[in-house]
N, C-alpha and C. Protein backbone atom coordinates (compact mmCIF):
# COMPACT_ATOMS: atom_id res chain seq x y z
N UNK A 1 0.85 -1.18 0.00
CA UNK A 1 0.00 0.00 0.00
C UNK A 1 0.89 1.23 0.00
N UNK A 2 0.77 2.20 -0.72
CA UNK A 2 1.16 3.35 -0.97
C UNK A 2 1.29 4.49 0.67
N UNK A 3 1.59 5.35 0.44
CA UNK A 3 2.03 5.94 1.87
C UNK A 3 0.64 6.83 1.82
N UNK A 4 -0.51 6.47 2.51
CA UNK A 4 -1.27 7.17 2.69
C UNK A 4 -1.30 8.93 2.79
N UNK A 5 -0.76 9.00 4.20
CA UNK A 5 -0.39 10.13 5.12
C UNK A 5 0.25 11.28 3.86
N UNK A 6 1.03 10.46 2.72
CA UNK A 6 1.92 11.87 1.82
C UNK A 6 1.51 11.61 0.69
N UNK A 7 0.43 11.15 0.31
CA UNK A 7 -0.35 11.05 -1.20
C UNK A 7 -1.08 13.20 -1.30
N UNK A 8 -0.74 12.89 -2.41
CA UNK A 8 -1.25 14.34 -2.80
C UNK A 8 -2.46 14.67 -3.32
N UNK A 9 -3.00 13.10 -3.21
CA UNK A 9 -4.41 13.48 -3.49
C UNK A 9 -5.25 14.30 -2.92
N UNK A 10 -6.65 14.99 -3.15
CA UNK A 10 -6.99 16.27 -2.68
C UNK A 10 -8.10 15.30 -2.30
N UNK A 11 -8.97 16.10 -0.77
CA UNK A 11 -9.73 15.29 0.67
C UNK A 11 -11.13 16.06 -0.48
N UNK A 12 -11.04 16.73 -0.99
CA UNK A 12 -12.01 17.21 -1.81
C UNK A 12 -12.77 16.77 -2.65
N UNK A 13 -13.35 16.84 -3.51
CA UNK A 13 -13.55 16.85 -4.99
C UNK A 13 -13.54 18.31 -6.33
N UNK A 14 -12.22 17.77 -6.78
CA UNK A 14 -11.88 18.65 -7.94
C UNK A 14 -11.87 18.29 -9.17
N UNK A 15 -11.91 19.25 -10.06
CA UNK A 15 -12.17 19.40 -11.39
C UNK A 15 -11.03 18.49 -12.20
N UNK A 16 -10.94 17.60 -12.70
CA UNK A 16 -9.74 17.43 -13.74
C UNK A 16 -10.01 17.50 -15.31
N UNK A 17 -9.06 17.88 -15.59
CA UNK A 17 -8.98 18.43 -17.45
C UNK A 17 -8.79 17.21 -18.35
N UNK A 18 -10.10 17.32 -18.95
CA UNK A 18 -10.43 15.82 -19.44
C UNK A 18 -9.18 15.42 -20.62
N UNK A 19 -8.85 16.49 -21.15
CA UNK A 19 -7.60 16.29 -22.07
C UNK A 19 -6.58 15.64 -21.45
N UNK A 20 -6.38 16.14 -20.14
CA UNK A 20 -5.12 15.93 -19.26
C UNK A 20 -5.33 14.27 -19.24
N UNK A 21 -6.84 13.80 -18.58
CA UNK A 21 -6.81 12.54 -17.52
C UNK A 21 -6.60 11.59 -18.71
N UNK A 22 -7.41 11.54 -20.08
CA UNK A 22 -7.53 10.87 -21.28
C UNK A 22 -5.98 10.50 -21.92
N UNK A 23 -5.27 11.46 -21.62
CA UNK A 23 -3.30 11.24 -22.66
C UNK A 23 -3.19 10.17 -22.69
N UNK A 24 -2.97 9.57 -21.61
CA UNK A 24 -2.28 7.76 -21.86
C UNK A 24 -2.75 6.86 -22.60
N UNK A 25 -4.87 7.24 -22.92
CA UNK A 25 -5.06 6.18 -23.79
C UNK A 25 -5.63 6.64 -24.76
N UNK A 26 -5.88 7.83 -24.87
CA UNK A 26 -6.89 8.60 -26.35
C UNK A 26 -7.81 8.26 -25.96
N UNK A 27 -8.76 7.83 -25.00
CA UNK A 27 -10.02 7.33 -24.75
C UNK A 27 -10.23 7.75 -23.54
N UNK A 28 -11.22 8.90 -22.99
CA UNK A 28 -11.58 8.72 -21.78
C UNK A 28 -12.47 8.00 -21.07
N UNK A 29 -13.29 7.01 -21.85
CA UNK A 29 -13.89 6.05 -20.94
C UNK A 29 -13.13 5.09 -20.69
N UNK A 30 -12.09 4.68 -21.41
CA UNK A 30 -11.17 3.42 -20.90
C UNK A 30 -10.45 4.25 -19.85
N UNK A 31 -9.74 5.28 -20.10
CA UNK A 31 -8.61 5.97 -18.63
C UNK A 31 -10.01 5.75 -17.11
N UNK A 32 -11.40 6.15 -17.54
CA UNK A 32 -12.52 6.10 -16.40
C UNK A 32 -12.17 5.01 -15.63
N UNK A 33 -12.81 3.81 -16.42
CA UNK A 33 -12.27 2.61 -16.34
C UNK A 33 -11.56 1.87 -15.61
N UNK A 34 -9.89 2.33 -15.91
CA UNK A 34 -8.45 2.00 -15.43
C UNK A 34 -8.80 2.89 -13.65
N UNK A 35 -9.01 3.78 -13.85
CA UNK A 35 -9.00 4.08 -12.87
C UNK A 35 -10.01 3.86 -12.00
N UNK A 36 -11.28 3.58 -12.15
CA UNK A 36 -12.16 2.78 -10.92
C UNK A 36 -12.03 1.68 -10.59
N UNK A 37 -11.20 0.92 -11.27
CA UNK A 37 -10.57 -0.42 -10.80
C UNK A 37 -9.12 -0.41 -10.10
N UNK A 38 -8.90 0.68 -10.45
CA UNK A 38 -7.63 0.76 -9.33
C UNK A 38 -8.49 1.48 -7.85
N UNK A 39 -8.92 2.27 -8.20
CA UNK A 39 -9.73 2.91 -6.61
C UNK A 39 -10.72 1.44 -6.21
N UNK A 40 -11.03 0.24 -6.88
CA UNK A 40 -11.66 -0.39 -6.12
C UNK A 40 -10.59 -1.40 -5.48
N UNK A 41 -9.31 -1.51 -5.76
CA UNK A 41 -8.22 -2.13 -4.96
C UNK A 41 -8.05 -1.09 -4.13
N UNK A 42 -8.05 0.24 -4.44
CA UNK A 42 -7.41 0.90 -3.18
C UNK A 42 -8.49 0.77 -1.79
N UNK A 43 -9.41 0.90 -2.37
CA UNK A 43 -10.32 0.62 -1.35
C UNK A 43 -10.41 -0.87 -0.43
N UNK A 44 -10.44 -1.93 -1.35
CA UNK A 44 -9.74 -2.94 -0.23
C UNK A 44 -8.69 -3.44 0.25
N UNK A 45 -7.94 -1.71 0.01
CA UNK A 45 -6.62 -2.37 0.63
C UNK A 45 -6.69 -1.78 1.66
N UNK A 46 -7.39 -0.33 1.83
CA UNK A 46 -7.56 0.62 2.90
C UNK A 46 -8.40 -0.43 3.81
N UNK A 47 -9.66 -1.07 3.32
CA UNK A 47 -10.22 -1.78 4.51
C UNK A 47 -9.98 -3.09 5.04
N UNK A 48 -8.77 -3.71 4.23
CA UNK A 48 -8.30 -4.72 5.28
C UNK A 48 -7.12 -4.11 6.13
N UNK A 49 -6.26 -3.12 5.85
CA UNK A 49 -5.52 -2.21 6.94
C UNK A 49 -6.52 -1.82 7.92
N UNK A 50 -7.82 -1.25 7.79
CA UNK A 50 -8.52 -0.54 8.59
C UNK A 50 -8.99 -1.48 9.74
N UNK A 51 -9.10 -2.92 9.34
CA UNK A 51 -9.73 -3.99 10.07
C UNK A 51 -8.35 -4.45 10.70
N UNK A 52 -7.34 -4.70 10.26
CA UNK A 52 -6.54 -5.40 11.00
C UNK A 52 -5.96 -4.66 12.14
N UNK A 53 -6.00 -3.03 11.76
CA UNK A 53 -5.51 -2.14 13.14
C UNK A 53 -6.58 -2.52 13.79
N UNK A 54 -7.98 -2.00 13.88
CA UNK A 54 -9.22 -2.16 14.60
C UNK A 54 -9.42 -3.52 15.51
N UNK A 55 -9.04 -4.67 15.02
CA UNK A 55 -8.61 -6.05 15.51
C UNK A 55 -7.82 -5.73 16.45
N UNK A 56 -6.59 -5.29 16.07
CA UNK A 56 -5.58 -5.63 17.43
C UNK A 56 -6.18 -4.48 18.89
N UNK A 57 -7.67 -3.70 18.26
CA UNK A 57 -7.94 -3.03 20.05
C UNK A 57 -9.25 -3.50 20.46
N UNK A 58 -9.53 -4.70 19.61
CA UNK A 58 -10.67 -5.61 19.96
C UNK A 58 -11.16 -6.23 21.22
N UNK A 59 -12.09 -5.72 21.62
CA UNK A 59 -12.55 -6.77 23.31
C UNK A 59 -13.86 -7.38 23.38
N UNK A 60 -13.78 -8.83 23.64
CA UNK A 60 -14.87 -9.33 23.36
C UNK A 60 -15.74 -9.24 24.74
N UNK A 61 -16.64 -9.62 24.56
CA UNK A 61 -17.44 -9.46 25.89
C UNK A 61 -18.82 -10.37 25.58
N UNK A 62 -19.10 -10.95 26.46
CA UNK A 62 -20.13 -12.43 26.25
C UNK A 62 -21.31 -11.28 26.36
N UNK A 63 -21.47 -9.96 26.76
CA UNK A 63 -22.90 -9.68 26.94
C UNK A 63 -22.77 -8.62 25.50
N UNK A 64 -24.22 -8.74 25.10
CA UNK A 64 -24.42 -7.84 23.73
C UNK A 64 -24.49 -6.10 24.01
N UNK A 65 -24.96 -6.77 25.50
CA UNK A 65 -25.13 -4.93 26.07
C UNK A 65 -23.98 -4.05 26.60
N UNK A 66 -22.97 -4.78 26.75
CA UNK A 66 -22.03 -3.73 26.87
C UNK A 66 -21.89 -3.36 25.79
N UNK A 67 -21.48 -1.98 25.97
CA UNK A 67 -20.52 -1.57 24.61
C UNK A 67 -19.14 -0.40 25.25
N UNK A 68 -18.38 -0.91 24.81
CA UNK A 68 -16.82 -0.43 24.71
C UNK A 68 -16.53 0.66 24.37
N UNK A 69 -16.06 2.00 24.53
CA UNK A 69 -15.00 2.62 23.40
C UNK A 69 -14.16 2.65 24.14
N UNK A 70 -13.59 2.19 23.08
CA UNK A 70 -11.91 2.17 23.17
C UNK A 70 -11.22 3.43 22.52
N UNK A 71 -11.19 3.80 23.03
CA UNK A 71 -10.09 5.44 22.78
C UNK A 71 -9.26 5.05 21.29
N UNK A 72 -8.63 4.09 21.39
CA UNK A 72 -7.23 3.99 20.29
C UNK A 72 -8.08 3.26 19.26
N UNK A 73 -9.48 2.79 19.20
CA UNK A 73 -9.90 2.23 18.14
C UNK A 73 -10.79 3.68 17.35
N UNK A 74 -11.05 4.59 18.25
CA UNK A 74 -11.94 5.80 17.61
C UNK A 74 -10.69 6.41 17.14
N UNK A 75 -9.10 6.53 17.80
CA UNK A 75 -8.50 7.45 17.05
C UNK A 75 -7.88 6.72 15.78
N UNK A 76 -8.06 5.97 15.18
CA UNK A 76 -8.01 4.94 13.90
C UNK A 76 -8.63 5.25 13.10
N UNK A 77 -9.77 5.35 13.54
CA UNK A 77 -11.41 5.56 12.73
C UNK A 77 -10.82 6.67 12.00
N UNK A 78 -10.87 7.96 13.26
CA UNK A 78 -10.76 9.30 12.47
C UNK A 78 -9.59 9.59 11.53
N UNK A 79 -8.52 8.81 11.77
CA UNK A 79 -7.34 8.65 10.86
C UNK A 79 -8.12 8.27 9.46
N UNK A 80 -8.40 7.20 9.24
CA UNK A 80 -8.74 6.88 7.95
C UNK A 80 -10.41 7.46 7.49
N UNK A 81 -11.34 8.27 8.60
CA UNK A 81 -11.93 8.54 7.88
C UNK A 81 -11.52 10.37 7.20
N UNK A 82 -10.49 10.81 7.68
CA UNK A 82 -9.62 12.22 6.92
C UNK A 82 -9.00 11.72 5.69
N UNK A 83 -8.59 10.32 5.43
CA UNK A 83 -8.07 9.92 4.67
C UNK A 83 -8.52 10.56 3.08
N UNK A 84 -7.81 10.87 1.74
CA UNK A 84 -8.61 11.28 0.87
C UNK A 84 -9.24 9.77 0.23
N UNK A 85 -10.50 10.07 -0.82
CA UNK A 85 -11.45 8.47 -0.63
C UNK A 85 -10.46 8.03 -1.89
N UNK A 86 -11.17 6.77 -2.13
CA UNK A 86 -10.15 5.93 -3.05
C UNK A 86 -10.10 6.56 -4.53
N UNK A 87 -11.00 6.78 -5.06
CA UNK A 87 -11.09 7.27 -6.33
C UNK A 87 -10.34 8.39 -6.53
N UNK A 88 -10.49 8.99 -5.10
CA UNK A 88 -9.07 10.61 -5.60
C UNK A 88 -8.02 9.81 -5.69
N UNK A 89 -7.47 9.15 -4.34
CA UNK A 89 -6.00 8.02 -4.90
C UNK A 89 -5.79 7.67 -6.15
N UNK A 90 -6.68 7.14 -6.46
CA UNK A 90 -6.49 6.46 -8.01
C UNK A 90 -6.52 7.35 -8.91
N UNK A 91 -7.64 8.47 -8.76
CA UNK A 91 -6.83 9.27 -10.30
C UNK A 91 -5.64 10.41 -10.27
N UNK A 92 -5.28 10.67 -9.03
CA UNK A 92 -3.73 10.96 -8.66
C UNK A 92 -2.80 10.29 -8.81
N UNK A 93 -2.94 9.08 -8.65
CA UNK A 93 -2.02 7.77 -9.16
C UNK A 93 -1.91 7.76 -10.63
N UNK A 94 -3.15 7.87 -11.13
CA UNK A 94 -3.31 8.21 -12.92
C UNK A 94 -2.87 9.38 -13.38
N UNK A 95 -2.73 10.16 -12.79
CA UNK A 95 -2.49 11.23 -13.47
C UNK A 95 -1.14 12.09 -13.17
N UNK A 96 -0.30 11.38 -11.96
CA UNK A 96 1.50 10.95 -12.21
C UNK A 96 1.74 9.58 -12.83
N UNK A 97 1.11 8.61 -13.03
CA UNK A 97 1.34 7.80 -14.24
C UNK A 97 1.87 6.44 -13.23
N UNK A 98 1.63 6.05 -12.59
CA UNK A 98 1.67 5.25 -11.94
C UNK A 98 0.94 4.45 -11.50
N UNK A 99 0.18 3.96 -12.45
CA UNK A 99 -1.01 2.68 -12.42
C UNK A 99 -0.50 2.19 -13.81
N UNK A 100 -0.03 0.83 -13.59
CA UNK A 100 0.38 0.11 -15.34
C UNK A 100 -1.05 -0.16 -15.44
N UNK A 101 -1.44 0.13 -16.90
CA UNK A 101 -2.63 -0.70 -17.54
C UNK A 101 -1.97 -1.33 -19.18
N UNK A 102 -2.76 -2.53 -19.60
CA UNK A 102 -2.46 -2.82 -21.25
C UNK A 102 -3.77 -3.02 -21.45
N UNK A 103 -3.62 -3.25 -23.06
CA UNK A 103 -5.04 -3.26 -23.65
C UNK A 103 -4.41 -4.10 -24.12
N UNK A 104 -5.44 -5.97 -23.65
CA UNK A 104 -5.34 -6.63 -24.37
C UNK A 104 -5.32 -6.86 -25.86
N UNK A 105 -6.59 -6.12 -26.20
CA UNK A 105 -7.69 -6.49 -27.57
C UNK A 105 -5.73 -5.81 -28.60
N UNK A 106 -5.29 -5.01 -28.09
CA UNK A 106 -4.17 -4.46 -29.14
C UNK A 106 -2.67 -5.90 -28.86
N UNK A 107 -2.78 -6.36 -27.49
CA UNK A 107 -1.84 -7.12 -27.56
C UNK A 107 -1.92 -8.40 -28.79
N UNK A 108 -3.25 -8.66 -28.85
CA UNK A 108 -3.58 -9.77 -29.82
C UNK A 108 -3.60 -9.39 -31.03
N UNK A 109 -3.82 -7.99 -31.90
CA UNK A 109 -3.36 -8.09 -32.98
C UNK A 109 -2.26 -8.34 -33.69
């Protein structure tokens, strides 16, 4: 997984220049594409990190009615929920060029 904390992706939602995001393939529904399948790995990569920290401040308890907070499991939460969401990752990742994609259908001609 990529370094969360120094990704330059923006916590926002901003405009990108469809000329810009499209370069790598002449097609902007395939660059769409490339890139919601990379934000849907980023996304389960963020939530099996998110689960395995959350695990280690886990306490079980035989009654349904307690309920817990655990201090170090809420300050986790708020860590990754400031996080920027996956789809900004991914088209920041796309758009310094750092997601390999190929197009089969051209490898086979």
């Amino acid at each position: 997984m990529s370094d969360l904390k120094n990704s330059k992706a923006p916590v926002t939602t901003v405009t990108v220049n469809r000329d810009v995001f499209d370069t790598n393939t002449g097609n902007i529904y395939e660059a769409i594409s490339i890139t919601a399948k990379r934000a849907i790995q980023i996304n389960s990569e963020i939530k099996k990190e998110l689960m395995e920290k959350l695990e280690e401040f886990a306490t079980y308890s035989d009654s349904l009615e307690e309920v817990f907070e655990n201090k170090e499991q809420i300050e986790v939460s708020k860590f990754y929920e400031k996080l920027p969401k996956p789809h900004a990752l991914a088209v920041q990742e796309w758009l310094e060029e750092k997601i390999y994609f190929r197009n089969t259908d051209k490898d086979t001609e």
